[in-house]
PDB file of N, CA and C in Angstrom:
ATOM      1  N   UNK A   1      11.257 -34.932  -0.324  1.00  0.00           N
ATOM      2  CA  UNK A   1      10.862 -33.528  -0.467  1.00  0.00           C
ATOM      3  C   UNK A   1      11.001 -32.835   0.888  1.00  0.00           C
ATOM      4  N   UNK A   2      11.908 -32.420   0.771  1.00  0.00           N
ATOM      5  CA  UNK A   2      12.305 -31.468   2.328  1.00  0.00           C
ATOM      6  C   UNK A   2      11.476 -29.895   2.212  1.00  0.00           C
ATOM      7  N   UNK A   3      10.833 -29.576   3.206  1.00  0.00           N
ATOM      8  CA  UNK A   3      10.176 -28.174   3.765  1.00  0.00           C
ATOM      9  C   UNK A   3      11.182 -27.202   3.917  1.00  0.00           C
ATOM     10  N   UNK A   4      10.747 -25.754   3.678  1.00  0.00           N
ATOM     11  CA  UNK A   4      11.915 -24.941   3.554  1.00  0.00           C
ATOM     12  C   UNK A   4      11.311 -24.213   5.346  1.00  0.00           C
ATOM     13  N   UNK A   5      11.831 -24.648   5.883  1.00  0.00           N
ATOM     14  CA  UNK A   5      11.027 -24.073   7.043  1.00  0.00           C
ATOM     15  C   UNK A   5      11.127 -22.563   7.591  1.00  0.00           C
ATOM     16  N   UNK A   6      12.249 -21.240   6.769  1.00  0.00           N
ATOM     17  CA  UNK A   6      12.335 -20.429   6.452  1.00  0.00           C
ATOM     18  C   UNK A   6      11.127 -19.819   5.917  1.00  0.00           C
ATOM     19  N   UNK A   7      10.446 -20.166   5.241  1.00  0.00           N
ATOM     20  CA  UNK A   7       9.374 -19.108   5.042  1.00  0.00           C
ATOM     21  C   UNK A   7       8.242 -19.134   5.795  1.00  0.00           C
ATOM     22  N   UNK A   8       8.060 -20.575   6.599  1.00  0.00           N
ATOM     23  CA  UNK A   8       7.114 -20.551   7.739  1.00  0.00           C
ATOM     24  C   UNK A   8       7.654 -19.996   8.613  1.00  0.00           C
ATOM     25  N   UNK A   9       8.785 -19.255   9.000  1.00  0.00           N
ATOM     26  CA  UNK A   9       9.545 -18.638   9.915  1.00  0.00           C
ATOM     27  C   UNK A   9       8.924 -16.914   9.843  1.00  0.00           C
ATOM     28  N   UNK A  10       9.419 -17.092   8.492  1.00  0.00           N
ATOM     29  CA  UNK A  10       9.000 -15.280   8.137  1.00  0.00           C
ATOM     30  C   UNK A  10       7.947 -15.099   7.704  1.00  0.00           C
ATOM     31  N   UNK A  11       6.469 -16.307   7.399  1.00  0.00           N
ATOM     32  CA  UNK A  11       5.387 -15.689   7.274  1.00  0.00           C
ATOM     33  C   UNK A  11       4.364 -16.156   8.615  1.00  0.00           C
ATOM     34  N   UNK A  12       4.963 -16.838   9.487  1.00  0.00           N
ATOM     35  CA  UNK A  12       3.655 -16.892  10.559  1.00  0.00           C
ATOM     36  C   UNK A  12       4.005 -15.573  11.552  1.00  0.00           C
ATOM     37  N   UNK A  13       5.224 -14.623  11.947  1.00  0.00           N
ATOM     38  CA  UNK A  13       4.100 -13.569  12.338  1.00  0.00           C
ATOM     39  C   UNK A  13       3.645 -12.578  11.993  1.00  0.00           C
ATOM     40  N   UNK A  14       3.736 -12.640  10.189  1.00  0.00           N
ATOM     41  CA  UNK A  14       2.707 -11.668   9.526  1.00  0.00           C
ATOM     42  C   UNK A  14       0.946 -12.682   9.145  1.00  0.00           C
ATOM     43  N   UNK A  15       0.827 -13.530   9.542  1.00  0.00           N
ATOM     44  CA  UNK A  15      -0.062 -14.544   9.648  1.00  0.00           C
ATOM     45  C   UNK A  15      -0.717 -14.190  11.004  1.00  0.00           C
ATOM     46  N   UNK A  16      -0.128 -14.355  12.044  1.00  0.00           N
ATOM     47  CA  UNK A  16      -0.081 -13.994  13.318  1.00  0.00           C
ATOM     48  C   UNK A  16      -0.758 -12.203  13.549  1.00  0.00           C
ATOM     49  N   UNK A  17       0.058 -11.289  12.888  1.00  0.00           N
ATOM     50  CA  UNK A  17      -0.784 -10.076  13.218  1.00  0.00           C
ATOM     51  C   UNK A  17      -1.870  -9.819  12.301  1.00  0.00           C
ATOM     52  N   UNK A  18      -1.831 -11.109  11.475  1.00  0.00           N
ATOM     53  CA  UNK A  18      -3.233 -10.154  10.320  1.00  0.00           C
ATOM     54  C   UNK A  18      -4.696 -10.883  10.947  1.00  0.00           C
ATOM     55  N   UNK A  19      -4.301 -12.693  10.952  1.00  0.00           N
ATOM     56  CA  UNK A  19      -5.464 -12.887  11.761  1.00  0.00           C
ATOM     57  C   UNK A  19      -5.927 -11.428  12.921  1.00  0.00           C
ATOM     58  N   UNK A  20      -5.161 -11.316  14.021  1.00  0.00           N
ATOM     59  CA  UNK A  20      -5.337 -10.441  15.371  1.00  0.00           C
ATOM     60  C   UNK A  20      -5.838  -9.641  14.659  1.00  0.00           C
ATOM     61  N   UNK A  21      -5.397  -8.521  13.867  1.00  0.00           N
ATOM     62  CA  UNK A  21      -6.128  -7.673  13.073  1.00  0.00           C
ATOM     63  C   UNK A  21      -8.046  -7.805  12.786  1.00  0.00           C
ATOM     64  N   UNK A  22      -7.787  -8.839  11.970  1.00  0.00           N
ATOM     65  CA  UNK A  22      -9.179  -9.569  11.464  1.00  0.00           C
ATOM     66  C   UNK A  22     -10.258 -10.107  12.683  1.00  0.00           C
ATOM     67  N   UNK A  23      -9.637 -10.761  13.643  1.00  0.00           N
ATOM     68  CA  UNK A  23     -10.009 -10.952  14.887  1.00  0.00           C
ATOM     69  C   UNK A  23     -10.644  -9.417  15.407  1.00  0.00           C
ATOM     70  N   UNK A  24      -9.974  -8.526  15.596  1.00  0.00           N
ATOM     71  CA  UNK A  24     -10.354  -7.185  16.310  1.00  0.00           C
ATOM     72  C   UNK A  24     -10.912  -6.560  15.542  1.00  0.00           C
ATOM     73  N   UNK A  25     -11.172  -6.145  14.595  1.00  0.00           N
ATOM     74  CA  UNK A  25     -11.864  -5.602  13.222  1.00  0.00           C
ATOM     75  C   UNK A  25     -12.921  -6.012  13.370  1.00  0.00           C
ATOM     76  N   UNK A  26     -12.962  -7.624  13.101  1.00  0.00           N
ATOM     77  CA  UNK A  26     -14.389  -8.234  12.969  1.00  0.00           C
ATOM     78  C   UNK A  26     -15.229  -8.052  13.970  1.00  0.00           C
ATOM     79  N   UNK A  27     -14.523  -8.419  15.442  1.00  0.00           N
ATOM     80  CA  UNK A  27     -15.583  -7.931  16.793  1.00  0.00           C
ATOM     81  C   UNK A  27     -16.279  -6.711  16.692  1.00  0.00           C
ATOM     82  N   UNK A  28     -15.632  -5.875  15.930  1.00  0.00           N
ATOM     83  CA  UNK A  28     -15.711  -4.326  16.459  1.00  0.00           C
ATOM     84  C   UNK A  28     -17.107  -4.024  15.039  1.00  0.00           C
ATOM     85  N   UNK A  29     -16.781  -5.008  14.187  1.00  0.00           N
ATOM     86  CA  UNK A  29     -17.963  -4.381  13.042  1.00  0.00           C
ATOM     87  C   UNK A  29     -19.097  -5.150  13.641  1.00  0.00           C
ATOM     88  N   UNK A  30     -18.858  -6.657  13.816  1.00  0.00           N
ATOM     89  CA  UNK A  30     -20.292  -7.154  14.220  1.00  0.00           C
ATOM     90  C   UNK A  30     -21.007  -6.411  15.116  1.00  0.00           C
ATOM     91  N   UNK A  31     -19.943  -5.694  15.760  1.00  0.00           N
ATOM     92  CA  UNK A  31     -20.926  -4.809  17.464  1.00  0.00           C
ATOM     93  C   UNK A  31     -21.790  -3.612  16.570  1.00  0.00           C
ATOM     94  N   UNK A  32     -21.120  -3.350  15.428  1.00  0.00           N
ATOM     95  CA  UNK A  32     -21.817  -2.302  14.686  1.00  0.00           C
ATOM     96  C   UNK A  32     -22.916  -2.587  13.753  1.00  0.00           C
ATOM     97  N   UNK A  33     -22.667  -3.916  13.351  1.00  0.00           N
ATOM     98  CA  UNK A  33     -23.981  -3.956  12.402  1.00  0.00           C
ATOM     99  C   UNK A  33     -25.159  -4.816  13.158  1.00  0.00           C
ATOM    100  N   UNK A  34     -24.864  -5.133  14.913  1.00  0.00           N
ATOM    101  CA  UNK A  34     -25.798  -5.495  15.902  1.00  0.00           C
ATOM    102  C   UNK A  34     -26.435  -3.939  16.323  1.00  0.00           C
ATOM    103  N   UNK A  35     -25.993  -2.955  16.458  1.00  0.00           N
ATOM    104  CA  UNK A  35     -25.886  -2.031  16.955  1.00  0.00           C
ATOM    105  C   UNK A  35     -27.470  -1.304  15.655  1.00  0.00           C
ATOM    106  N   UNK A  36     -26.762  -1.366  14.755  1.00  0.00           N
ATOM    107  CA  UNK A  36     -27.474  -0.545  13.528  1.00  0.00           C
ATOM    108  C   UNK A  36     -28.773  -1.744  12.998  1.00  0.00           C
ATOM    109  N   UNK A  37     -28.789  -2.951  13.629  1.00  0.00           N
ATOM    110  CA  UNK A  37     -30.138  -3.673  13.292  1.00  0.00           C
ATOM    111  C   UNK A  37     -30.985  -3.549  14.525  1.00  0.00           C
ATOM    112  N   UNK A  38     -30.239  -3.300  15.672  1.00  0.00           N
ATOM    113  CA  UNK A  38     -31.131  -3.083  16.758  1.00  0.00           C
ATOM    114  C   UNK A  38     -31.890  -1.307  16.691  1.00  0.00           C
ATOM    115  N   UNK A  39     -31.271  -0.603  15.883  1.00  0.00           N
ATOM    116  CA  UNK A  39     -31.947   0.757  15.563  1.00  0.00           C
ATOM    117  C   UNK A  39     -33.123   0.866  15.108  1.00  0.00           C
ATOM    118  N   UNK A  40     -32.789  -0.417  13.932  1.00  0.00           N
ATOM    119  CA  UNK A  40     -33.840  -0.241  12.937  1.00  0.00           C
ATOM    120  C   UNK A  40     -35.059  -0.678  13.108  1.00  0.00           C
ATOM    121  N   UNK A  41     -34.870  -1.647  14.026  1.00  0.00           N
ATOM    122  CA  UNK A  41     -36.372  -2.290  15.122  1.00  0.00           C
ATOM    123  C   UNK A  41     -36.920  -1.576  15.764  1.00  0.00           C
TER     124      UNK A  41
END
């Protein structure tokens, strides 16, 4: 069973920018819902 190594070609760097995406997104909400529990105290 041979790997088509073509589609790991063309999907790791849409893999690549969505993690980064998700990565920067996520920092940016946790700072917000730290932000909005520290209000509420």
């Amino acid at each position: 069973m041979d790997i088509d190594y073509r589609v790991a070609i063309v999907l790791a760097p849409i893999a690549i920018a969505a993690s980064w995406a998700v990565f920067n997104i996520g920092a940016a909400a946790l700072r917000q819902v730290q932000n909005f529990l520290n209000k509420e105290a």
